[in-house]
PDB file of N, CA and C in Angstrom:
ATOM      1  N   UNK A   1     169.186 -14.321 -23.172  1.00  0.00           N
ATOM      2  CA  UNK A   1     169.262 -13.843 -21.799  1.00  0.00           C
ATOM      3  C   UNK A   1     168.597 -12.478 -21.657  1.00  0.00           C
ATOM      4  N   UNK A   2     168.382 -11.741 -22.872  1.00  0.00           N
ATOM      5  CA  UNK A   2     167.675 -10.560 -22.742  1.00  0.00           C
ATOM      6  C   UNK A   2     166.465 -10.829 -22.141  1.00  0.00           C
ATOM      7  N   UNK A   3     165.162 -11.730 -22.476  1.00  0.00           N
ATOM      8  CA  UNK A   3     163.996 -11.576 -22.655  1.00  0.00           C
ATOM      9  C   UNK A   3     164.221 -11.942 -20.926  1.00  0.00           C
ATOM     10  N   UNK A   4     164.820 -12.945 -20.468  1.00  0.00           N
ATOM     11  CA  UNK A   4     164.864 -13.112 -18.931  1.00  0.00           C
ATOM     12  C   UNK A   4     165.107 -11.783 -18.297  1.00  0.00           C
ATOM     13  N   UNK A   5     165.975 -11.121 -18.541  1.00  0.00           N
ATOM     14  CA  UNK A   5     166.549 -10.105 -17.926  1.00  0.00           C
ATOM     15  C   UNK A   5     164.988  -9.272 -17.855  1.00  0.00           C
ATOM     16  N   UNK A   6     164.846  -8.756 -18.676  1.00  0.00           N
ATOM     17  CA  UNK A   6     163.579  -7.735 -18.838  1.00  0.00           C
ATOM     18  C   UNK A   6     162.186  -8.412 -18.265  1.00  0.00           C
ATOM     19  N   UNK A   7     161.769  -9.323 -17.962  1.00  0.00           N
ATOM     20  CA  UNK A   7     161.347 -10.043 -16.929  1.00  0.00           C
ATOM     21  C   UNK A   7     161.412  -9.591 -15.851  1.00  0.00           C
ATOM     22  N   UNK A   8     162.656 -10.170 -15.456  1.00  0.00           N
ATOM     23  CA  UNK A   8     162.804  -9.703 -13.661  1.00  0.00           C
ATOM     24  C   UNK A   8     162.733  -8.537 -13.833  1.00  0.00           C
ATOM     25  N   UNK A   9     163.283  -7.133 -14.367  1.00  0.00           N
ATOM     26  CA  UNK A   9     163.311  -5.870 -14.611  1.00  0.00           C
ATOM     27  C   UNK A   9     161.817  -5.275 -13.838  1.00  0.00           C
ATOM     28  N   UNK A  10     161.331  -6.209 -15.015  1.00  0.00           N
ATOM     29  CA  UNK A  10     159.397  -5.737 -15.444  1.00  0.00           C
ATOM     30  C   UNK A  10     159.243  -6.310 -14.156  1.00  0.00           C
ATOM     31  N   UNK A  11     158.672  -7.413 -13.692  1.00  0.00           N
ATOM     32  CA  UNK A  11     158.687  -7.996 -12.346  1.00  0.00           C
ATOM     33  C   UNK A  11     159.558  -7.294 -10.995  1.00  0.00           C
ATOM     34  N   UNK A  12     160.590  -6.403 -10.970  1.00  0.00           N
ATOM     35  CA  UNK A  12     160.731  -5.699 -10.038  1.00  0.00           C
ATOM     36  C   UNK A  12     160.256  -4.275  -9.593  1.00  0.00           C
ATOM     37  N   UNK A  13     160.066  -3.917 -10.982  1.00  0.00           N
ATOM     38  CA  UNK A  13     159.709  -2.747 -11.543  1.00  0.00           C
ATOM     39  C   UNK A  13     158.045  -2.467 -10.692  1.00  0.00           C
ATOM     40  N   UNK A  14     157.137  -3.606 -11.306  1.00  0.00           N
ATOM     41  CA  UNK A  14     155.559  -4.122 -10.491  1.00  0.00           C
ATOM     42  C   UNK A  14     155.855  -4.124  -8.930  1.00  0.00           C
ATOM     43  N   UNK A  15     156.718  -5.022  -8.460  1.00  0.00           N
ATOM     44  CA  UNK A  15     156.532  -4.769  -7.282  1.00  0.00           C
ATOM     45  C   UNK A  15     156.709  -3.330  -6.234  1.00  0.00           C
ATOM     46  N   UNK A  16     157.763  -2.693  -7.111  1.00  0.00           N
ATOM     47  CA  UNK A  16     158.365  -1.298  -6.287  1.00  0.00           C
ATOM     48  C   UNK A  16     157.093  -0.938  -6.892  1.00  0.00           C
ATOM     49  N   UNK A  17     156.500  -0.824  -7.505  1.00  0.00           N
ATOM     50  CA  UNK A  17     154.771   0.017  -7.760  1.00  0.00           C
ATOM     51  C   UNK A  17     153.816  -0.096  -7.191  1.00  0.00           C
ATOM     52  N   UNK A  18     153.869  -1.651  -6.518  1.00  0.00           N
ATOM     53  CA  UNK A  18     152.233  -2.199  -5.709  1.00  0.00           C
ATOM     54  C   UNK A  18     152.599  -2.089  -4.407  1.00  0.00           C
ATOM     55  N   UNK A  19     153.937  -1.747  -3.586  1.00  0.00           N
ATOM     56  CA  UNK A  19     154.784  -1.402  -2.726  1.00  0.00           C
ATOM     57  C   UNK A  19     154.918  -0.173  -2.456  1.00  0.00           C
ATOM     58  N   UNK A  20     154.772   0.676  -2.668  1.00  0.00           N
ATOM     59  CA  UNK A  20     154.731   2.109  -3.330  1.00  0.00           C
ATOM     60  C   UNK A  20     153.038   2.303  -2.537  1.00  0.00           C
ATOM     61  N   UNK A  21     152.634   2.076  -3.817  1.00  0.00           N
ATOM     62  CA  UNK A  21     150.402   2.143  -3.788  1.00  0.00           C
ATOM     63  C   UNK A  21     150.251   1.454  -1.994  1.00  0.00           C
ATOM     64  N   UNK A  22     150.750   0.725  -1.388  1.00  0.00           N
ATOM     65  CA  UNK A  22     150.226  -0.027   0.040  1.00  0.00           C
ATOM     66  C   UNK A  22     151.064   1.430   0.841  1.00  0.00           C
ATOM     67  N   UNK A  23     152.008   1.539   0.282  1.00  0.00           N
ATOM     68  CA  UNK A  23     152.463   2.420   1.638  1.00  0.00           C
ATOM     69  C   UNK A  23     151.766   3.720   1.340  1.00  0.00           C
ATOM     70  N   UNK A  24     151.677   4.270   0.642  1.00  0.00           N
ATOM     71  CA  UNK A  24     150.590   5.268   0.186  1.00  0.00           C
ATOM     72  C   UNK A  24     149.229   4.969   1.054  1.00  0.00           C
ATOM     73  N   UNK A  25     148.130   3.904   0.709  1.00  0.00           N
ATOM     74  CA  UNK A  25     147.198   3.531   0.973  1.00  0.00           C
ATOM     75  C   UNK A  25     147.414   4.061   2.907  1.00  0.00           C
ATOM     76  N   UNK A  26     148.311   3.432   3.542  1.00  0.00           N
ATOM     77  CA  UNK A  26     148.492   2.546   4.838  1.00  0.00           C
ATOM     78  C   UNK A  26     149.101   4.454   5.461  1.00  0.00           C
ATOM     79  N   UNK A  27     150.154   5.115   4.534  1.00  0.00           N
ATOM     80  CA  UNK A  27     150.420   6.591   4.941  1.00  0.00           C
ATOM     81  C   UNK A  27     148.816   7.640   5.567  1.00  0.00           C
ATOM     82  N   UNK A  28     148.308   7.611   4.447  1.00  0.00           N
ATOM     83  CA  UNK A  28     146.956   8.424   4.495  1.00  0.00           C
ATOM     84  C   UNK A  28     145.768   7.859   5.250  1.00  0.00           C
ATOM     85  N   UNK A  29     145.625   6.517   5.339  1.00  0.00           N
ATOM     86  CA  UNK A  29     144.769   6.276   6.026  1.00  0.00           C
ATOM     87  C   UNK A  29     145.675   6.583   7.952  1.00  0.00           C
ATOM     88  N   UNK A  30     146.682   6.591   8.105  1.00  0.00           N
ATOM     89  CA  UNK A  30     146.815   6.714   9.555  1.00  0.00           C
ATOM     90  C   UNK A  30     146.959   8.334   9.544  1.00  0.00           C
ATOM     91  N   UNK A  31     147.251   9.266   9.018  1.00  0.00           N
ATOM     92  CA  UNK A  31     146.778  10.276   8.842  1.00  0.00           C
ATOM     93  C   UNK A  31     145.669  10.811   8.698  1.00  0.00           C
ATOM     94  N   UNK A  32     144.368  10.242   8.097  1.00  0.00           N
ATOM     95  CA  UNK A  32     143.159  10.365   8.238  1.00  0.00           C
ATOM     96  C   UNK A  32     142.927  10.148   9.800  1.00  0.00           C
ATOM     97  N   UNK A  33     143.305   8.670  10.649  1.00  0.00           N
ATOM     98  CA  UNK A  33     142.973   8.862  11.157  1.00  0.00           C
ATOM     99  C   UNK A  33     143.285   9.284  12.931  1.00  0.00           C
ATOM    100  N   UNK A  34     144.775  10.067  12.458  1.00  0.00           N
ATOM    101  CA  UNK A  34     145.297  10.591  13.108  1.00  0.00           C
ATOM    102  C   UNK A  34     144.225  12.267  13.207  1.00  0.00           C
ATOM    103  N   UNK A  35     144.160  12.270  12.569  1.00  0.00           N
ATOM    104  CA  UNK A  35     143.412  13.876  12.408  1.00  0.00           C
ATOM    105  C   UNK A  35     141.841  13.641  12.814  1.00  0.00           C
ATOM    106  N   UNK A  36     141.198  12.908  12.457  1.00  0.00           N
ATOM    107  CA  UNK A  36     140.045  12.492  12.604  1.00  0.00           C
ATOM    108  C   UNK A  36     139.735  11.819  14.435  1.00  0.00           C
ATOM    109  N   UNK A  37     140.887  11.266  14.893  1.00  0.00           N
ATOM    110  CA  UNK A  37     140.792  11.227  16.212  1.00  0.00           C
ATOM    111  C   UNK A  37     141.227  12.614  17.214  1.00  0.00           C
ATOM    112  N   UNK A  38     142.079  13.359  16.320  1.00  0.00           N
ATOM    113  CA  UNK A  38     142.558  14.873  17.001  1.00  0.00           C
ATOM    114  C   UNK A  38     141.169  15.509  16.932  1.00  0.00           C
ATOM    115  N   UNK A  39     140.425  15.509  15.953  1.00  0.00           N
ATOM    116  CA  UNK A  39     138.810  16.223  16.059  1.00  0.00           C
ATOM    117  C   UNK A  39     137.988  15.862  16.853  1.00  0.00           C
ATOM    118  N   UNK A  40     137.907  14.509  16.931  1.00  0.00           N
ATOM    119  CA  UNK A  40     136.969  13.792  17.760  1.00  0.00           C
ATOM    120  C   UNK A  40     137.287  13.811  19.363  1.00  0.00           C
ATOM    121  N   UNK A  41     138.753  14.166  19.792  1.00  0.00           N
ATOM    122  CA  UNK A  41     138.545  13.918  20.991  1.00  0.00           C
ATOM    123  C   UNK A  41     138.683  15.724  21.523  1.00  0.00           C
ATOM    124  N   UNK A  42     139.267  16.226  20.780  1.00  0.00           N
ATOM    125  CA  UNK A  42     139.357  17.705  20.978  1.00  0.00           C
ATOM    126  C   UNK A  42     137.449  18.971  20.650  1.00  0.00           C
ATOM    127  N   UNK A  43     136.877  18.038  19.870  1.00  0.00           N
ATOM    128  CA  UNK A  43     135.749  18.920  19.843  1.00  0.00           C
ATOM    129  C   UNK A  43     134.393  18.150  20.070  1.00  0.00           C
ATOM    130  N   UNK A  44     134.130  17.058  19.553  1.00  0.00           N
ATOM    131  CA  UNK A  44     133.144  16.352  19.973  1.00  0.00           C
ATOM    132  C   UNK A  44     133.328  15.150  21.453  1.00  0.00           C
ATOM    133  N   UNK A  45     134.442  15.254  21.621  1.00  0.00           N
ATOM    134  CA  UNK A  45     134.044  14.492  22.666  1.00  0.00           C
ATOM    135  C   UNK A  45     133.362  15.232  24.231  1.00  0.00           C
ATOM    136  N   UNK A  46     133.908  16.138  24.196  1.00  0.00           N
ATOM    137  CA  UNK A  46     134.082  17.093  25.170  1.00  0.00           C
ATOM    138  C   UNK A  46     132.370  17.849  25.398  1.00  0.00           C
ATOM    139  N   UNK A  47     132.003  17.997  24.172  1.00  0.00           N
ATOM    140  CA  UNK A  47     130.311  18.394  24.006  1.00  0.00           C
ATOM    141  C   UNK A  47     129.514  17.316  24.731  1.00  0.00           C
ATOM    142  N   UNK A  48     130.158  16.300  24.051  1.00  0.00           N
ATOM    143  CA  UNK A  48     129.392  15.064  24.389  1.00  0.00           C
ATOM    144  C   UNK A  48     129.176  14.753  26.023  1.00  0.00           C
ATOM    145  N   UNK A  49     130.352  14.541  26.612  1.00  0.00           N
ATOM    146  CA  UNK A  49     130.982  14.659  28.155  1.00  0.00           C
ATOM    147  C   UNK A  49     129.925  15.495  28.802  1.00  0.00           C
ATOM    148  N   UNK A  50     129.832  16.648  28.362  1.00  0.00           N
ATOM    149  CA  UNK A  50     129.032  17.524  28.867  1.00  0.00           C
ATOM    150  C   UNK A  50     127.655  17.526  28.976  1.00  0.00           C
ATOM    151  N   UNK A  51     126.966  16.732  27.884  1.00  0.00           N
ATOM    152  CA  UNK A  51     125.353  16.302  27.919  1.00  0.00           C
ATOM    153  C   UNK A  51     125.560  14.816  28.790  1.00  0.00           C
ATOM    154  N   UNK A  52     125.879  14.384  28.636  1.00  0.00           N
ATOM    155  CA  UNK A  52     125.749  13.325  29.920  1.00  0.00           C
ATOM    156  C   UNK A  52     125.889  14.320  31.263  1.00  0.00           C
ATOM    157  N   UNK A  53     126.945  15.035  31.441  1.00  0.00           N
ATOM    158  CA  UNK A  53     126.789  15.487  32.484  1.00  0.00           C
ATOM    159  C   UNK A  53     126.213  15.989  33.640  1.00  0.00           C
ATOM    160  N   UNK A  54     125.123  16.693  32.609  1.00  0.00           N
ATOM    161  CA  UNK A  54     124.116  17.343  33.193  1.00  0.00           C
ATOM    162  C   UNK A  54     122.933  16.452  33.865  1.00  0.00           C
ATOM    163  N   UNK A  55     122.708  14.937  32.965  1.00  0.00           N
ATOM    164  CA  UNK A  55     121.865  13.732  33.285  1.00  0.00           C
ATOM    165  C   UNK A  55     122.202  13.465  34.606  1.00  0.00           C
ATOM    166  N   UNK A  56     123.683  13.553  35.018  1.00  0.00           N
ATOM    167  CA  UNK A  56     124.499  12.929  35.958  1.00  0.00           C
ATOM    168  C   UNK A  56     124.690  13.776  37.371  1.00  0.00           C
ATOM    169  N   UNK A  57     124.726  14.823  37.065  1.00  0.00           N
ATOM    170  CA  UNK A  57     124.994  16.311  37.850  1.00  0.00           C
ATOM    171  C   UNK A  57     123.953  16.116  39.218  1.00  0.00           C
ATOM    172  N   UNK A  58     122.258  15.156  39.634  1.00  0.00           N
ATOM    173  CA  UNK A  58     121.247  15.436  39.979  1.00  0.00           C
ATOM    174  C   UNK A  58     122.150  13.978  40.860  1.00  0.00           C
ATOM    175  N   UNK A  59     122.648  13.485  40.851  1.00  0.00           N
ATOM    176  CA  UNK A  59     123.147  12.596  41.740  1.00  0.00           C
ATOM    177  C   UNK A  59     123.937  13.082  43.079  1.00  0.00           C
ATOM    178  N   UNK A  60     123.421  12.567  43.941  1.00  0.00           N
ATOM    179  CA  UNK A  60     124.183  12.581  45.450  1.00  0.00           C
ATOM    180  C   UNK A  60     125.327  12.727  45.580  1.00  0.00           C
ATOM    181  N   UNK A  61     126.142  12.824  46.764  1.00  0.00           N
ATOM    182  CA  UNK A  61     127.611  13.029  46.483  1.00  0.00           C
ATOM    183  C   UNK A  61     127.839  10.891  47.246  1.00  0.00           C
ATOM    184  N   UNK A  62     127.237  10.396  47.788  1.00  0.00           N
ATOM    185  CA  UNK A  62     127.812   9.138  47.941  1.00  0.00           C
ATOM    186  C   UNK A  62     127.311   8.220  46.636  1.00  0.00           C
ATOM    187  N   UNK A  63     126.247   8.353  46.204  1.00  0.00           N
ATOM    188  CA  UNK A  63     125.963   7.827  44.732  1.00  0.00           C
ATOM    189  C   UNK A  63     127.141   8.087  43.681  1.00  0.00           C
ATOM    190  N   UNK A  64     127.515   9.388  43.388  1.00  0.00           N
ATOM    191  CA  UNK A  64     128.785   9.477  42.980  1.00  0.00           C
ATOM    192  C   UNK A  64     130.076   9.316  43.339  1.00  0.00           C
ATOM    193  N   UNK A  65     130.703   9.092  44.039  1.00  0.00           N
ATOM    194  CA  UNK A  65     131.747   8.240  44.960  1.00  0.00           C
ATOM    195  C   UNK A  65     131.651   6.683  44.635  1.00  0.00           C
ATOM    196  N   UNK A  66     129.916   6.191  44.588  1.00  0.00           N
ATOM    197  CA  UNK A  66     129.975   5.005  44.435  1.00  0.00           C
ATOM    198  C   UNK A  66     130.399   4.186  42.866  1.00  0.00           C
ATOM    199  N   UNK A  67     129.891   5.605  42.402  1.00  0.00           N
ATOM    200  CA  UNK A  67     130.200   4.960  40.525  1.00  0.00           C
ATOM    201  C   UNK A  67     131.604   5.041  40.377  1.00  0.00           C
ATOM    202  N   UNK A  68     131.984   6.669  41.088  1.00  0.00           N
ATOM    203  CA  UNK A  68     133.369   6.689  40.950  1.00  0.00           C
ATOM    204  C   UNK A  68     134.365   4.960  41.209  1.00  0.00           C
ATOM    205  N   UNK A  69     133.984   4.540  42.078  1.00  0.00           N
ATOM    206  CA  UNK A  69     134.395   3.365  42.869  1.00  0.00           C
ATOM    207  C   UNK A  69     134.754   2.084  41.787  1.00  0.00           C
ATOM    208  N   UNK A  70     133.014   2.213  41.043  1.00  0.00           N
ATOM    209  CA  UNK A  70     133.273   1.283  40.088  1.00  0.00           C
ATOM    210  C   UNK A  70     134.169   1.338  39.446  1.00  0.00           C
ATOM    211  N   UNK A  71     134.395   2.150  38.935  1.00  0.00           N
ATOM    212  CA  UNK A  71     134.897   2.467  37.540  1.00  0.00           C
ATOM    213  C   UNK A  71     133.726   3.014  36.149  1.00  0.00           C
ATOM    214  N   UNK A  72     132.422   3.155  36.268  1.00  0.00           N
ATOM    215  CA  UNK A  72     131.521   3.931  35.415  1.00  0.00           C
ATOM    216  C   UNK A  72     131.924   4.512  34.886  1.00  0.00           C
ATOM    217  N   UNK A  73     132.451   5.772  34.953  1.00  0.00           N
ATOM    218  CA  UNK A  73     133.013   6.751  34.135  1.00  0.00           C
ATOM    219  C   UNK A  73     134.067   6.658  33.365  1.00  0.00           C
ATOM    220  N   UNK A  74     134.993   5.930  34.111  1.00  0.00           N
ATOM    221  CA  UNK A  74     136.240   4.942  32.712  1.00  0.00           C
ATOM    222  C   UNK A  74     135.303   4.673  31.861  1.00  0.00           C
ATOM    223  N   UNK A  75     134.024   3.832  32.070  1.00  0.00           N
ATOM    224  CA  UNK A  75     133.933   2.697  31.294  1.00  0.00           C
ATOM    225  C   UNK A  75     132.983   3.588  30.534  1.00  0.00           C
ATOM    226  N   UNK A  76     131.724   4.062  30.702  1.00  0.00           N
ATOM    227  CA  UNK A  76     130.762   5.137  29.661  1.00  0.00           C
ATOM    228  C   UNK A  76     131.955   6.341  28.634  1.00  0.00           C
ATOM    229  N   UNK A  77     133.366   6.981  29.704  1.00  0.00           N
ATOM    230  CA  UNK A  77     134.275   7.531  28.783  1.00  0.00           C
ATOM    231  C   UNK A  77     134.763   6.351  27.557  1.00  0.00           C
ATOM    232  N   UNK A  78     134.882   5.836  27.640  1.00  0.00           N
ATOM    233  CA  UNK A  78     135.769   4.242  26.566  1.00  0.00           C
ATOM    234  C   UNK A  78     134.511   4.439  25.505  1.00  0.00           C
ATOM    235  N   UNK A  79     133.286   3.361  26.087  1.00  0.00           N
ATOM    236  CA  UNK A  79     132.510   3.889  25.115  1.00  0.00           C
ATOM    237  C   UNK A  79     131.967   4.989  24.657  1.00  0.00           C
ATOM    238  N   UNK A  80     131.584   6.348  24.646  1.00  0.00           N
ATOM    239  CA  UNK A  80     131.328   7.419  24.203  1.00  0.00           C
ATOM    240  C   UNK A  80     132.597   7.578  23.519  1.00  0.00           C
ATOM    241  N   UNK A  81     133.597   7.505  24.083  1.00  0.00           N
ATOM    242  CA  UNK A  81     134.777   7.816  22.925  1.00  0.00           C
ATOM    243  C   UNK A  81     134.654   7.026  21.646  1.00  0.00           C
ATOM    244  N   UNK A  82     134.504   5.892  21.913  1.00  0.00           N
ATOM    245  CA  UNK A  82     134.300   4.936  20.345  1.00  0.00           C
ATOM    246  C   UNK A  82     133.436   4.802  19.606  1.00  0.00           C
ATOM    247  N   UNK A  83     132.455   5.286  20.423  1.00  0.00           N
ATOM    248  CA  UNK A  83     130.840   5.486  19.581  1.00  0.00           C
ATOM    249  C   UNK A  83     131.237   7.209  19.148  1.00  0.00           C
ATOM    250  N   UNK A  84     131.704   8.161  19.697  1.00  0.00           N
ATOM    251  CA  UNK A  84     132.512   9.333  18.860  1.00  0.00           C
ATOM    252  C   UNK A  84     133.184   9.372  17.402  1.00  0.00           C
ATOM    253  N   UNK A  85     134.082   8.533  18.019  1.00  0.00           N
ATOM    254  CA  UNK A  85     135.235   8.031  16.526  1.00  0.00           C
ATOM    255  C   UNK A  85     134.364   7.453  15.246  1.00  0.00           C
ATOM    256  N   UNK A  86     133.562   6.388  15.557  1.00  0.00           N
ATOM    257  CA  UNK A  86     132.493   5.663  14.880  1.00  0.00           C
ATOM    258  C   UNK A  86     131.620   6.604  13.977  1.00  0.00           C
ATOM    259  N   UNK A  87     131.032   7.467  14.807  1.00  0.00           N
ATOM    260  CA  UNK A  87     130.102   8.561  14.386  1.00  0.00           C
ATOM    261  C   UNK A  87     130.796   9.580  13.335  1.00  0.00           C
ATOM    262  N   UNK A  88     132.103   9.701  13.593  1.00  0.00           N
ATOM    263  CA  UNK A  88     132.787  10.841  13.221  1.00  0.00           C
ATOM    264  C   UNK A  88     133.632   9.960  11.684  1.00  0.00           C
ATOM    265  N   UNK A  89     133.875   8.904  12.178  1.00  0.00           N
ATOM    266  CA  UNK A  89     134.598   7.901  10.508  1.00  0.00           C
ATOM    267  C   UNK A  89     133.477   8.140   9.581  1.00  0.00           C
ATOM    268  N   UNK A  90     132.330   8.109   9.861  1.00  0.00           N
ATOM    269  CA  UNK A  90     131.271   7.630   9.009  1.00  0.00           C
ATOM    270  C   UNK A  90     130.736   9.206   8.231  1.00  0.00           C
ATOM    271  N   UNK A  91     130.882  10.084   9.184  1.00  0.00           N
ATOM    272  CA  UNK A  91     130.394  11.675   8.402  1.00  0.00           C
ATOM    273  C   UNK A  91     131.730  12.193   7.670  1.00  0.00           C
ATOM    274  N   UNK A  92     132.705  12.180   8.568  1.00  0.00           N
ATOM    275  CA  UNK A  92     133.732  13.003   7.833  1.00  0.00           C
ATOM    276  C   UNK A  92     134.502  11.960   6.284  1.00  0.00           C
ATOM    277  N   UNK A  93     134.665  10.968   7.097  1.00  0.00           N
ATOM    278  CA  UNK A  93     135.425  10.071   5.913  1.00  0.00           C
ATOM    279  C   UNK A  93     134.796   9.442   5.233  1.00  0.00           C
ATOM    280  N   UNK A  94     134.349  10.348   3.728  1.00  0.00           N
ATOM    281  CA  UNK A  94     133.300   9.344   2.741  1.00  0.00           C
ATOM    282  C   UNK A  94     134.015   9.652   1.236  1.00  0.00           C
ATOM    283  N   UNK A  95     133.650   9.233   0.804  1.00  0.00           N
ATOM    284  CA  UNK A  95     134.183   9.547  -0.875  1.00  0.00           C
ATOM    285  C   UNK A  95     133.943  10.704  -1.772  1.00  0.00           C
ATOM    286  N   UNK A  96     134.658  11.096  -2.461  1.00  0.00           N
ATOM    287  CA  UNK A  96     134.406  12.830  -2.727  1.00  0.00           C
ATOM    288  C   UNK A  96     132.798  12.687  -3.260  1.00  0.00           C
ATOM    289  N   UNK A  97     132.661  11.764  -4.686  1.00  0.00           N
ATOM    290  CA  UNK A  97     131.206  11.634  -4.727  1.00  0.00           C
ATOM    291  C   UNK A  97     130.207  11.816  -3.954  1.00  0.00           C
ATOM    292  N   UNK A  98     130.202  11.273  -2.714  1.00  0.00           N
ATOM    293  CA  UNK A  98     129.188  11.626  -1.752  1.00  0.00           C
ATOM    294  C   UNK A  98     129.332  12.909  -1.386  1.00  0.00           C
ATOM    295  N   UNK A  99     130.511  13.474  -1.035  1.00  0.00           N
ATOM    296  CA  UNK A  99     130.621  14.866  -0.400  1.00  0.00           C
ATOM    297  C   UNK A  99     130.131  15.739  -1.392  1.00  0.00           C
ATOM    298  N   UNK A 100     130.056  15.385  -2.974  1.00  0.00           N
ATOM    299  CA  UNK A 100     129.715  16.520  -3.812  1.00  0.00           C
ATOM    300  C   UNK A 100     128.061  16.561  -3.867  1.00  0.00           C
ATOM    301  N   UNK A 101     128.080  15.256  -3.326  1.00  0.00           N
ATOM    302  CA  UNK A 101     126.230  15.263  -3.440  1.00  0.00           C
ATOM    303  C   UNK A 101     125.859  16.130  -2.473  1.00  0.00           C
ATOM    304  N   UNK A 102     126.462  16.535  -1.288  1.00  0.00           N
ATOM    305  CA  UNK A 102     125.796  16.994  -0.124  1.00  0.00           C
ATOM    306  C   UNK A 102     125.872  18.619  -0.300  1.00  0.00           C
ATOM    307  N   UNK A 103     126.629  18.675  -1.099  1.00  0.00           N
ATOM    308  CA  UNK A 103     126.745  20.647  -1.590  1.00  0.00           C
ATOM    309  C   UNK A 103     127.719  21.104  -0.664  1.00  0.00           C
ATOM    310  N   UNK A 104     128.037  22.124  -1.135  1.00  0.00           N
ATOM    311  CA  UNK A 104     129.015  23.022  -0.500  1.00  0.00           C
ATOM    312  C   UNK A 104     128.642  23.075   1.096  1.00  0.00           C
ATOM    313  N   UNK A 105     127.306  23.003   1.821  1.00  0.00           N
ATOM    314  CA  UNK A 105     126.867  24.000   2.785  1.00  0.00           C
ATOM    315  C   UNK A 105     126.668  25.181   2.899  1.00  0.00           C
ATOM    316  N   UNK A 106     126.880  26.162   1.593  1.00  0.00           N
ATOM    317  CA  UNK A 106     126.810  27.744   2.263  1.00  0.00           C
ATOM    318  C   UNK A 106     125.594  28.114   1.469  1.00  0.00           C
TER     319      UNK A 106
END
């Protein structure tokens, strides 16, 4: 009955470990991208907002009323926000290897 026993032991033992490693994994990645969306909508989105703006600024006041109407600006905000996030997963979140290739910056 020993060798059974130490079995399940060993076999419970694995799972509280690969159980453990997912919540780890699943912790940091919503923290990544909890922080990574706090950047993106607090500093780049807002830049961004602003160069369209200026494209947009040369429009009429019933031309603008009319987009307003649509919904345009919901809908170019939605996407620019996700093409933001997109842009911003891909520079900030890479593997230290890559980041050591790119040098310090200073």
């Amino acid at each position: 009955m020993g060798m059974v026993w130490d079995w399940i032991t060993n076999g419970i033992t694995h799972l509280l470990g690969k159980t453990k490693e997912a919540a780890a994994g699943l912790v940091g990645k919503g923290l990544a991208t909890f922080g990574l969306t706090t950047v993106t909508f607090n500093a780049i989105l807002p830049r961004l907002k602003e160069f369209v703006m200026q494209f947009v600024g040369g429009l009429d006041g019933t031309m603008m009323q009319f987009l307003s109407y649509l919904g345009v600006g919901v809908a170019f905000s939605m996407i620019l926000s996700a093409l933001a996030v997109r842009m911003a997963w891909k520079v900030f979140i890479m593997p230290k290897a890559m980041a050591d290739q790119l040098g310090s910056g200073s």
